[in-house]
C-alpha atoms as a PDB file:
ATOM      1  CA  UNK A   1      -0.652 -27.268 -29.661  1.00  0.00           C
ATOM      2  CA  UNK A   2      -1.575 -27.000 -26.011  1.00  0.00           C
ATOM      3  CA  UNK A   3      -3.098 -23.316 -26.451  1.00  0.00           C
ATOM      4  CA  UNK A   4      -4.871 -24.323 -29.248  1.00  0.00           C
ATOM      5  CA  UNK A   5      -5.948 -27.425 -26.901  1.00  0.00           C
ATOM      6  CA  UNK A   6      -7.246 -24.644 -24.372  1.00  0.00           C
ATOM      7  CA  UNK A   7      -9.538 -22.781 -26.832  1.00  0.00           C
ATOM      8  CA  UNK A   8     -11.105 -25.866 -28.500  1.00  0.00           C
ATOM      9  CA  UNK A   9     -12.013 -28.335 -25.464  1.00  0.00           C
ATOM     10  CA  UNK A  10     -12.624 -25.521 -22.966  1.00  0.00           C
ATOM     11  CA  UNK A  11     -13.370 -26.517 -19.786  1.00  0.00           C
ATOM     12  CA  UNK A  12     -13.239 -30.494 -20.770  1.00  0.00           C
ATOM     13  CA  UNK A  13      -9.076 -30.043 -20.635  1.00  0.00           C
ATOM     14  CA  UNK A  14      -9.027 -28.959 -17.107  1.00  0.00           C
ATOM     15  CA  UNK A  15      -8.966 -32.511 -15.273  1.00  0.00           C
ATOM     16  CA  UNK A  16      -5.893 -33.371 -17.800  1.00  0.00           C
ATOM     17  CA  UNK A  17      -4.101 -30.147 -16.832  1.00  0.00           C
ATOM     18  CA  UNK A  18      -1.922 -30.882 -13.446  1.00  0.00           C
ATOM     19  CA  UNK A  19      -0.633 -33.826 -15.433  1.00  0.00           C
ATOM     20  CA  UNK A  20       0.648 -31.931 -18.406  1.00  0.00           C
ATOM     21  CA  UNK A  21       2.052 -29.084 -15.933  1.00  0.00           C
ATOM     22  CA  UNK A  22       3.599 -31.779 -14.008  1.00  0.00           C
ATOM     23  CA  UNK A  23       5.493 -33.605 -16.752  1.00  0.00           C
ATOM     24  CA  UNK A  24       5.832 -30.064 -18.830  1.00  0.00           C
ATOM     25  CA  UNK A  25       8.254 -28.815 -15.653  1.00  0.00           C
ATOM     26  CA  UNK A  26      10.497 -31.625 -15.468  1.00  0.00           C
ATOM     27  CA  UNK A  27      13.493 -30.857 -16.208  1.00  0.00           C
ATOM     28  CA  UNK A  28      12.117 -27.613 -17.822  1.00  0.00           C
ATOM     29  CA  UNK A  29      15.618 -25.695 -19.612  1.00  0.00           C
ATOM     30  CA  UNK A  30      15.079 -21.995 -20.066  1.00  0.00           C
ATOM     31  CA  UNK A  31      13.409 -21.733 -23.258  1.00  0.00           C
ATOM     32  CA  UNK A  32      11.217 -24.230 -22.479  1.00  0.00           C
ATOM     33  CA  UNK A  33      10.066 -22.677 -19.205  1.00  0.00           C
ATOM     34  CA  UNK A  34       9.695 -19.160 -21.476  1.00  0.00           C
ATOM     35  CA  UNK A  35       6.823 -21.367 -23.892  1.00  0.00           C
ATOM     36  CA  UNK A  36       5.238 -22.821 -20.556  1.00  0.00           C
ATOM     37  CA  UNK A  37       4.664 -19.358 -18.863  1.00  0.00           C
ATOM     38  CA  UNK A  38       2.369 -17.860 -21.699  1.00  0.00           C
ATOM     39  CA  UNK A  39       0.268 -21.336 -21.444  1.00  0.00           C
ATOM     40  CA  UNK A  40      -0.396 -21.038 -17.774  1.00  0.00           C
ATOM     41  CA  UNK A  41      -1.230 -17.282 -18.296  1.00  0.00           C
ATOM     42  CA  UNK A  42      -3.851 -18.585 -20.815  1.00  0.00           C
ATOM     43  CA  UNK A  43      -5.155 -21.214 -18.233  1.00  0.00           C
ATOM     44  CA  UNK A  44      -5.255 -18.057 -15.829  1.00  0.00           C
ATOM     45  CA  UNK A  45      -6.795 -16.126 -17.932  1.00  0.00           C
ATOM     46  CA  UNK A  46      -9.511 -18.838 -19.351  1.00  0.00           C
ATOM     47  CA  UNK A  47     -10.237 -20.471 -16.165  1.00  0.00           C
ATOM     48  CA  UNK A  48      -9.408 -17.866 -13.327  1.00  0.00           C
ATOM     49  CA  UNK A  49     -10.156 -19.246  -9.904  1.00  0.00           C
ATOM     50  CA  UNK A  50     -11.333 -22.916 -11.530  1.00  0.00           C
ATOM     51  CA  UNK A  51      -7.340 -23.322 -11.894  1.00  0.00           C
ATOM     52  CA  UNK A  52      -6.186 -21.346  -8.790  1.00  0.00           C
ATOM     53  CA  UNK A  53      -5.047 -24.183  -6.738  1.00  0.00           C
ATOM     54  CA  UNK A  54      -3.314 -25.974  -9.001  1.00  0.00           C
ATOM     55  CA  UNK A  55      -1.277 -22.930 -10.634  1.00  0.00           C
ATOM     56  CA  UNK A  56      -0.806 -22.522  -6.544  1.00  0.00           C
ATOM     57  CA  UNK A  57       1.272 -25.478  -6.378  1.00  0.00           C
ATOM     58  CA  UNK A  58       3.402 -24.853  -9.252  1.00  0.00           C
ATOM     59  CA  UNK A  59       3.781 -20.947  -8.814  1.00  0.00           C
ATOM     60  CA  UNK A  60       7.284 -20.917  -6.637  1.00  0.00           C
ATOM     61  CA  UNK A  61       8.943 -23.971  -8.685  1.00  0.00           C
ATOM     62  CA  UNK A  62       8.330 -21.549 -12.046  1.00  0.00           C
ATOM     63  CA  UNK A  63       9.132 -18.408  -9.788  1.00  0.00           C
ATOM     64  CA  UNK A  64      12.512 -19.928  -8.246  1.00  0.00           C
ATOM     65  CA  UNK A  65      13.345 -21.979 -12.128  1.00  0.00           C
ATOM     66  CA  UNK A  66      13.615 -18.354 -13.510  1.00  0.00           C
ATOM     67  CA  UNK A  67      15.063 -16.650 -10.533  1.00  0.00           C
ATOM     68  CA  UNK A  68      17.414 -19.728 -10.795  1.00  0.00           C
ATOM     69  CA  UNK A  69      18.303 -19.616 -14.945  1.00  0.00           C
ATOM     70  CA  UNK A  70      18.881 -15.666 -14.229  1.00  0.00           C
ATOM     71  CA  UNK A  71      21.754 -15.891 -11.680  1.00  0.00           C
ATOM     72  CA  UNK A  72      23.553 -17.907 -14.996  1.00  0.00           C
ATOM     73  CA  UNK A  73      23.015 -14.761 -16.809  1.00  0.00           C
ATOM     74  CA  UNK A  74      25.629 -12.764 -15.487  1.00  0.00           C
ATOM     75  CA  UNK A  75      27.690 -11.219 -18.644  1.00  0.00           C
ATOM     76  CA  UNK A  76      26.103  -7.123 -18.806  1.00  0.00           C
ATOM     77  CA  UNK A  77      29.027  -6.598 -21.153  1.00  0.00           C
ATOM     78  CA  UNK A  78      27.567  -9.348 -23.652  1.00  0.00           C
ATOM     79  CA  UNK A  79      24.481  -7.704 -25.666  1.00  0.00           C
ATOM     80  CA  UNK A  80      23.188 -11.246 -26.454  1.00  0.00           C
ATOM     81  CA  UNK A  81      22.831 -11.929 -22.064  1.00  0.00           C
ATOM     82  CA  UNK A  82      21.526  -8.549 -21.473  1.00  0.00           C
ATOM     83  CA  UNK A  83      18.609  -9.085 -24.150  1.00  0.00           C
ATOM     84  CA  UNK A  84      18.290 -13.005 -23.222  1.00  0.00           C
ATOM     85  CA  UNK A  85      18.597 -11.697 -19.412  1.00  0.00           C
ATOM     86  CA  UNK A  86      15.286  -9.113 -20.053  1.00  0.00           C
ATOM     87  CA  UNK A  87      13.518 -11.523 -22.430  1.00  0.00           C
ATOM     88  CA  UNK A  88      13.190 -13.702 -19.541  1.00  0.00           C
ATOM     89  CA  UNK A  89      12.673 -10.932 -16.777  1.00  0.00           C
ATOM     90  CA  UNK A  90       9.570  -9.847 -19.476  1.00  0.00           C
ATOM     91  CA  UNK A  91       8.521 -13.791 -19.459  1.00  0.00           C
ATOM     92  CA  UNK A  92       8.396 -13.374 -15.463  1.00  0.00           C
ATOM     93  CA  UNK A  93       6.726 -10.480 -14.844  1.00  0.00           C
ATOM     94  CA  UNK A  94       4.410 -11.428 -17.334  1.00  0.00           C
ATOM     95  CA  UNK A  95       3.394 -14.007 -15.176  1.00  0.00           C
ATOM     96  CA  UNK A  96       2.838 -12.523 -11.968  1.00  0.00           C
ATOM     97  CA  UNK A  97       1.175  -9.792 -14.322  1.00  0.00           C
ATOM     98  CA  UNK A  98      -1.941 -12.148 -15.521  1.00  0.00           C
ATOM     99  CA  UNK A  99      -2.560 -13.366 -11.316  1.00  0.00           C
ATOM    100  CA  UNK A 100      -2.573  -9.573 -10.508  1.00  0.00           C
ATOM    101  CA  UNK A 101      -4.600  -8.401 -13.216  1.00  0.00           C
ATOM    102  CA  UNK A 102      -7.139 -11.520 -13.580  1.00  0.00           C
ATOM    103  CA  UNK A 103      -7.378 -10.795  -9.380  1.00  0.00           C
ATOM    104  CA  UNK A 104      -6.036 -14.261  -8.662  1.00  0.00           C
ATOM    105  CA  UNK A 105      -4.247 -12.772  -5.548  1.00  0.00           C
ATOM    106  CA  UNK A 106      -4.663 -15.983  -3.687  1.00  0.00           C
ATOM    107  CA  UNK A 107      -2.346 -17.729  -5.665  1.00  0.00           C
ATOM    108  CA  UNK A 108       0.357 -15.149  -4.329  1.00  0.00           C
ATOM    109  CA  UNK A 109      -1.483 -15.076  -0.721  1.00  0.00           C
ATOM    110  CA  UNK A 110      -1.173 -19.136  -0.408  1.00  0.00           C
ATOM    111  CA  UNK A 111       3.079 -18.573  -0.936  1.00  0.00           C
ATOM    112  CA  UNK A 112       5.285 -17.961   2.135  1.00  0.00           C
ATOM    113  CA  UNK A 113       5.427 -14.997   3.387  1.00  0.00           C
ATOM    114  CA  UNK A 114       9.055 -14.584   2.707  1.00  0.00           C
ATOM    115  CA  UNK A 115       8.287 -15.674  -0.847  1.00  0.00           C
ATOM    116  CA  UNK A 116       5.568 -13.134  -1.024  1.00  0.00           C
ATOM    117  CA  UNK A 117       7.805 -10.460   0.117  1.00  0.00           C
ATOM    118  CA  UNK A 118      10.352 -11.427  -3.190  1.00  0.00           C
ATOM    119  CA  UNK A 119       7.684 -11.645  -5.473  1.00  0.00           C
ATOM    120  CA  UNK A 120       6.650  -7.886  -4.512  1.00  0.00           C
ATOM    121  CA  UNK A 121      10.588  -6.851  -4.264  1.00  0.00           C
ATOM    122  CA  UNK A 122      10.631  -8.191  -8.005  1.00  0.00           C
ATOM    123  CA  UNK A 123       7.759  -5.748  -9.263  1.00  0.00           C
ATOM    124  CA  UNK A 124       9.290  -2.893  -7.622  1.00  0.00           C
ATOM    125  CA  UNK A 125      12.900  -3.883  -9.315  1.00  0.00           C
ATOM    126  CA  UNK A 126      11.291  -3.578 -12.288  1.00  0.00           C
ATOM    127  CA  UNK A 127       9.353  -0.698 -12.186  1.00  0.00           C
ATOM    128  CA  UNK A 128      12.612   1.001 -10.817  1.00  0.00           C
ATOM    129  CA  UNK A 129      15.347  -0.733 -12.773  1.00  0.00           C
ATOM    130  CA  UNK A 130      13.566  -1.523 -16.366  1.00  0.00           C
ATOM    131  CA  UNK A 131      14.436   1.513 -19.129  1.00  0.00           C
ATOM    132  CA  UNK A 132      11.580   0.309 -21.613  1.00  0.00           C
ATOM    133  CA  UNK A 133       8.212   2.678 -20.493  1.00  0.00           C
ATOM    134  CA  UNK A 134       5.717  -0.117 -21.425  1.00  0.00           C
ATOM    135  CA  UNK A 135       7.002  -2.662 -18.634  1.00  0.00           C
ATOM    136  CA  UNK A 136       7.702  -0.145 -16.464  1.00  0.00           C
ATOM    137  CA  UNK A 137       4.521   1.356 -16.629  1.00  0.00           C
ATOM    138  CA  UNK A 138       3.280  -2.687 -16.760  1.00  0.00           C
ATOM    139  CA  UNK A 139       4.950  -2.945 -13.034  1.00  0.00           C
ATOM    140  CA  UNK A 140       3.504   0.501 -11.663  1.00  0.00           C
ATOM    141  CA  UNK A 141      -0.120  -1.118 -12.640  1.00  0.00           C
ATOM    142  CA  UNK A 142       0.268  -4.105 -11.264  1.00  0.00           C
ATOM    143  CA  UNK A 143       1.707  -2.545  -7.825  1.00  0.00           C
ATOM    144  CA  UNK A 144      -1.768  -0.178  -8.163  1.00  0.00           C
ATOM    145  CA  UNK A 145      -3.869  -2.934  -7.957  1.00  0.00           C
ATOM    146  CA  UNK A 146      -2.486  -4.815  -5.227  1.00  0.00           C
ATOM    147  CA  UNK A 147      -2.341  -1.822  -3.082  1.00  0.00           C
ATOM    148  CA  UNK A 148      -6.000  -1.618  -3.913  1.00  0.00           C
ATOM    149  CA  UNK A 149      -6.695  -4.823  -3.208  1.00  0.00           C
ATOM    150  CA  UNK A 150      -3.857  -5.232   0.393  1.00  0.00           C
ATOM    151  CA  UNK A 151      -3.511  -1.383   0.637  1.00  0.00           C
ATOM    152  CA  UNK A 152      -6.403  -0.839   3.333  1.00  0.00           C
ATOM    153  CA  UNK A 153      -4.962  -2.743   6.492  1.00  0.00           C
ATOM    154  CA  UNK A 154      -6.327  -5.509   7.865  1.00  0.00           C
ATOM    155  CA  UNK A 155      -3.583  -7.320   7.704  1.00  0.00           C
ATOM    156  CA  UNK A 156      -4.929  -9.650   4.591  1.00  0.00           C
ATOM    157  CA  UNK A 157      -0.976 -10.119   3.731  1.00  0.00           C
ATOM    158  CA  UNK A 158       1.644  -9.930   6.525  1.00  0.00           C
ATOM    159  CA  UNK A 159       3.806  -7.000   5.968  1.00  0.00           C
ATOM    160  CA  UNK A 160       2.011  -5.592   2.510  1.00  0.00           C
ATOM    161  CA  UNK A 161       1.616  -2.216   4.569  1.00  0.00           C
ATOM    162  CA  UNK A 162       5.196  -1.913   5.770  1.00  0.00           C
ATOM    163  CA  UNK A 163       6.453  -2.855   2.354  1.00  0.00           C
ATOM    164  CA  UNK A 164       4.014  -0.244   0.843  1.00  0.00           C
ATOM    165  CA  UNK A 165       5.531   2.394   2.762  1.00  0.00           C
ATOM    166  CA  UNK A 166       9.341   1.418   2.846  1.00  0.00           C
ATOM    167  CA  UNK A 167       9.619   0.451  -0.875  1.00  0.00           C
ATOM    168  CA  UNK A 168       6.089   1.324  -3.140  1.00  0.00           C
ATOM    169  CA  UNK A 169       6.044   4.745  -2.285  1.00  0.00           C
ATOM    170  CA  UNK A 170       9.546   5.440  -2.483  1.00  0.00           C
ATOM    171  CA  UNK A 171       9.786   4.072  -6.045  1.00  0.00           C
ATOM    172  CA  UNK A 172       6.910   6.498  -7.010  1.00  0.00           C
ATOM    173  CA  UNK A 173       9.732   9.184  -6.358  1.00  0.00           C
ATOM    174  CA  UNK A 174      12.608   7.464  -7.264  1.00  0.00           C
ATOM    175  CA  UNK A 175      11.420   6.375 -10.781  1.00  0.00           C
ATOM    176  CA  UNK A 176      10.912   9.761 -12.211  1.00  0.00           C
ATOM    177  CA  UNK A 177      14.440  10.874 -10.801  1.00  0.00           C
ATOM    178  CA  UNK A 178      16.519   8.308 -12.828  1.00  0.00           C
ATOM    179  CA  UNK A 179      18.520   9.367 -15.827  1.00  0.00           C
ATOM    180  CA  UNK A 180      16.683   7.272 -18.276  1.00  0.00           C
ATOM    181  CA  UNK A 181      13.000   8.940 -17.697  1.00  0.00           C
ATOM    182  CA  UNK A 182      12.478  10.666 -19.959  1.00  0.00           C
ATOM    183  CA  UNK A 183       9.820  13.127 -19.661  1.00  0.00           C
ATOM    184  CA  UNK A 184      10.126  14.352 -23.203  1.00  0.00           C
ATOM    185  CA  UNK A 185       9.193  11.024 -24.365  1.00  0.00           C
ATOM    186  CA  UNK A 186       5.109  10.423 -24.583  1.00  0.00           C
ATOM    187  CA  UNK A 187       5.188   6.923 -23.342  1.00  0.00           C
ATOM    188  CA  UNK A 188       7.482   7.876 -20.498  1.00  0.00           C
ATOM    189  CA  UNK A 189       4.788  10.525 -19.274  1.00  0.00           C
ATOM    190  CA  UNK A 190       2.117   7.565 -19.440  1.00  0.00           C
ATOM    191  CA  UNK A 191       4.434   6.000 -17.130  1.00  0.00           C
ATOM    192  CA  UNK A 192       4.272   9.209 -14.687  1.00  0.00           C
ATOM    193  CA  UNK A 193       0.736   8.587 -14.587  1.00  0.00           C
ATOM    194  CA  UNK A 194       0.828   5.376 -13.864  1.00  0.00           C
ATOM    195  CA  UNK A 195       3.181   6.566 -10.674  1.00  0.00           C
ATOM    196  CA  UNK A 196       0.424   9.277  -9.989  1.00  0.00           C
ATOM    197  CA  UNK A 197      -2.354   6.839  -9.907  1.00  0.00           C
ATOM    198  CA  UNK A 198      -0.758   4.713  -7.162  1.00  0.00           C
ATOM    199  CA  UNK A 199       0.026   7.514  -4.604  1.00  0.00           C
ATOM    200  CA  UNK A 200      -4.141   8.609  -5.487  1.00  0.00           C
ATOM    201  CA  UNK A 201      -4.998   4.414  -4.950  1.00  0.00           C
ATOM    202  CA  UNK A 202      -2.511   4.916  -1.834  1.00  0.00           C
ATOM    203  CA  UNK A 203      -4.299   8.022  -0.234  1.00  0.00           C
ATOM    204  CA  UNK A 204      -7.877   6.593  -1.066  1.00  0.00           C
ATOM    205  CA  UNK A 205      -6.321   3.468   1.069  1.00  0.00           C
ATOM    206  CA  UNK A 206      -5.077   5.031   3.508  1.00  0.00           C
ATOM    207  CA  UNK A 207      -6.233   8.850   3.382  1.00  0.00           C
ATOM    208  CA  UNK A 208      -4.653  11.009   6.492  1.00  0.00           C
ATOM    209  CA  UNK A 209      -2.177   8.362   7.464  1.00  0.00           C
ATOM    210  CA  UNK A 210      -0.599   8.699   4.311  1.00  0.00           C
ATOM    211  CA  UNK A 211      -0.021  12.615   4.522  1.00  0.00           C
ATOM    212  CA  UNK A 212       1.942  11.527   8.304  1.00  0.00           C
ATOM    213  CA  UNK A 213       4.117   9.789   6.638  1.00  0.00           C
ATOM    214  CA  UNK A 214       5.326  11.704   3.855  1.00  0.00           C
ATOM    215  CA  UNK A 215       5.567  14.747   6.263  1.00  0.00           C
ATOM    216  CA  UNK A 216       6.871  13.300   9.133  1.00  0.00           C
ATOM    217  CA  UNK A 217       8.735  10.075   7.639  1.00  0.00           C
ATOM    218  CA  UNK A 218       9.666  10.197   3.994  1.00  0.00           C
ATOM    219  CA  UNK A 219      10.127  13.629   2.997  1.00  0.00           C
ATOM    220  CA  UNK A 220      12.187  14.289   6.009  1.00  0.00           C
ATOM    221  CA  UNK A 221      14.273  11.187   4.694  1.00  0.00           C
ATOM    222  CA  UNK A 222      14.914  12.887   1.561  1.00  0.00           C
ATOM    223  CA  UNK A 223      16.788  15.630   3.315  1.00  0.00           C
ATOM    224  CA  UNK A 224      13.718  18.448   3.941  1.00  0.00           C
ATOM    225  CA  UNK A 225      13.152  19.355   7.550  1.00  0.00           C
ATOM    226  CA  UNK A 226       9.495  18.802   8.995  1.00  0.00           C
ATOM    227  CA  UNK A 227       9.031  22.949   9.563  1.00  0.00           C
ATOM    228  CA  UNK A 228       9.799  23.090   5.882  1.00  0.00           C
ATOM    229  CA  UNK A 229       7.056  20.784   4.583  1.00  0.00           C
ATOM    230  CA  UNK A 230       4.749  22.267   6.168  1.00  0.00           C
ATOM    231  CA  UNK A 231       6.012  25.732   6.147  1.00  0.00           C
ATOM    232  CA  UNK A 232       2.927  27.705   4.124  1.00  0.00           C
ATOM    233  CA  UNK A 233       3.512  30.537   2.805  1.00  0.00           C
ATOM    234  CA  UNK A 234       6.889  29.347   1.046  1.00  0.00           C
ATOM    235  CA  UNK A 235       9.608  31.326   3.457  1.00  0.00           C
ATOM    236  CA  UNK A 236      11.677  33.541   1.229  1.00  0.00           C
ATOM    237  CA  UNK A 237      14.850  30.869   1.739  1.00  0.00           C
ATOM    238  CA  UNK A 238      13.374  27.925   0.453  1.00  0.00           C
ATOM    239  CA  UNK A 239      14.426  27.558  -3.249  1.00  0.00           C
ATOM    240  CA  UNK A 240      10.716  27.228  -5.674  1.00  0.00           C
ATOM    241  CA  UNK A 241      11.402  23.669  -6.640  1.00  0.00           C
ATOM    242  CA  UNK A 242      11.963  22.696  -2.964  1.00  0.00           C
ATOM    243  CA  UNK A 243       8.702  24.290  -2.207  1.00  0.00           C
ATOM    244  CA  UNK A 244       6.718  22.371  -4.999  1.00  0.00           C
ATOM    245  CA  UNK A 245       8.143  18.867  -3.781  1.00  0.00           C
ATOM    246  CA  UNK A 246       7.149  20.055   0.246  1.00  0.00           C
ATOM    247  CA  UNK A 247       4.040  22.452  -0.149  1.00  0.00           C
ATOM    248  CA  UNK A 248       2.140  21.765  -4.167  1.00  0.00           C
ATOM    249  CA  UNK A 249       2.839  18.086  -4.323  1.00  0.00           C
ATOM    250  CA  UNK A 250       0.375  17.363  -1.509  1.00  0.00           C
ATOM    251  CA  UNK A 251      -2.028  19.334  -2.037  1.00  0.00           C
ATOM    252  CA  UNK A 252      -2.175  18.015  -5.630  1.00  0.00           C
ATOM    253  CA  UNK A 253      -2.311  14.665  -4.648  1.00  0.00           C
ATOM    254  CA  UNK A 254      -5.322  15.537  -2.234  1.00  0.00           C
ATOM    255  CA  UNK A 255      -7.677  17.763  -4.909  1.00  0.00           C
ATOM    256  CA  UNK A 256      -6.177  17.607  -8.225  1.00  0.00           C
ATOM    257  CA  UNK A 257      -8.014  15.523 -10.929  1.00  0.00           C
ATOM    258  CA  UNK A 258      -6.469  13.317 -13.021  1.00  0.00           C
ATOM    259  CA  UNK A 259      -5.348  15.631 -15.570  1.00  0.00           C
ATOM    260  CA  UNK A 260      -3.885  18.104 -13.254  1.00  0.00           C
ATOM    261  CA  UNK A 261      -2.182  15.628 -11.209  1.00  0.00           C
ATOM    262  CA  UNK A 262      -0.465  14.358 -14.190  1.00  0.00           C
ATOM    263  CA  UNK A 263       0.520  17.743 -15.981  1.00  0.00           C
ATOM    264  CA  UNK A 264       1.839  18.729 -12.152  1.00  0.00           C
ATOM    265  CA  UNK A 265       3.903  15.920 -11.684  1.00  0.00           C
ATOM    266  CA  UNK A 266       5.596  16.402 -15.303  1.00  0.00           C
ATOM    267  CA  UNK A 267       6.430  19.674 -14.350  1.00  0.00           C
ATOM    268  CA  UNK A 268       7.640  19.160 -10.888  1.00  0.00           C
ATOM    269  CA  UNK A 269       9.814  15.962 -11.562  1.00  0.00           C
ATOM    270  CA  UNK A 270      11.185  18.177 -15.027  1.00  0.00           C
ATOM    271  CA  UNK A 271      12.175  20.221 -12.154  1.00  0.00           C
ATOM    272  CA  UNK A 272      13.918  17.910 -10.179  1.00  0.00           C
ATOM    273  CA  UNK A 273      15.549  16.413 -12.687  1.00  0.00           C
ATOM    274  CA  UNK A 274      17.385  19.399 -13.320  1.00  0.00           C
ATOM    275  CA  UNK A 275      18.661  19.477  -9.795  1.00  0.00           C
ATOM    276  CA  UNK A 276      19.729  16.066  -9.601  1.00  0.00           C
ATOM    277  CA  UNK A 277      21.410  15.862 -12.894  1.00  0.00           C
END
């Protein structure tokens, strides 16, 4: 009733809005607060910024009622949890999904920072720890378009560009790498381009910085010396696929197109999977 509300009055239903939120999230069980969600991502999407402050206010009571419901989810040996469990991780990412991708980022910029630094923990859980490509690739997107929007300094959100380094970038590596990717699997690979796309949003953010700190911080941290990454030719000891992570993936991400990028990456983490496995 209340979407079909939203399509027929328009902009005549917004001053009647905080009062339906408000009475809508008291004492709001877990299915209800999974039929609320998609109605505030229409309001989003309808209204944008006309409905910014108010979705504001509410944004950390829906955040911390599902963080809340999901600690009572604890069974992983119960099929019926583990789907009701990702249903409502889905429902939540959803959410933060439509404020990213409508460009609402003030609604997240107005939290605490500590609340700001969950809510961008969360996306990176699930682009690491979902198994189903469309929300991981979902995640990936949404992570591209903050760090295209936070990603150039400034400091527009405290600690965006330590948390871009310390956990964004290292997902982009340690996604691929998992057991359940899949690179065989079409929508898996669109998820690998995803990944691609936010190390090229990264380097057009940050450009030469970005090259420091793979060579000098987080390649080394994968176990790769700094004379080997930037060892050119390849010295006759360093094994081919250890070469392609130090040498090839860099210079990819710096001139490869889009297309080349992507079919490099497939090969190189098809590699590396083989290694690790």
């Amino acid at each position: 009733l209340l979407h079909r509300m939203v399509v027929c009055l328009g902009e005549d239903i917004l001053p009647y809005i905080p009062l339906a939120v408000s009475h809508l999230l008291k004492d709001c069980g877990q299915k209800d607060l999974q039929e609320f969600i998609p109605f505030i991502n229409q309001l989003i999407t309808r209204f944008k910024a006309q409905v910014q402050p108010m979705v504001s206010q509410i944004f950390m009571p829906i955040v911390q009622g599902i963080f809340n419901f999901l600690g009572l989810l604890e069974d992983e040996s119960d099929p019926n949890v583990v789907r009701e469990k990702q249903s409502l991780q889905k429902c939540y990412l959803s959410f933060v999904g439509c404020i990213v991708t409508n460009n609402q980022f003030q609604i997240v910029v107005d939290q605490r920072p500590e609340h700001i630094q969950e809510i961008l923990s969360t996306l990176v859980q699930g682009a690491l720890d979902f198994t189903e490509p469309a929300t991981q690739k979902y995640c990936f997107g949404c992570l591209k378009k903050l760090v295209e929007i936070w990603g150039g300094g400034g400091g527009l959100v405290a600690g965006f560009d330590d948390f871009m380094y310390k956990n964004i970038i290292p997902a982009c590596f340690m996604a691929p790498l998992k057991s359940t990717f899949d690179l065989k699997d079409a929508q898996t690979v669109a998820v690998l381009n995803e990944i691609g796309q936010v190390m090229k949003t990264i380097l057009a953010r940050r450009g030469v910085e970005l090259f420091h700190y793979l060579q000098s911080e987080y390649l080394p941290s994968l176990n790769f010396s700094s004379q080997l990454i930037q060892a050119s030719p390849r010295p006759s000891f360093l094994p081919l696929s250890s070469y392609f992570f130090l040498q090839e993936y860099l210079k990819h991400l710096q001139h490869a197109d889009h297309k080349t990028f992507k079919n490099f990456l497939k090969e190189m983490f098809s590699q590396l999977q083989t290694q690790v496995r």
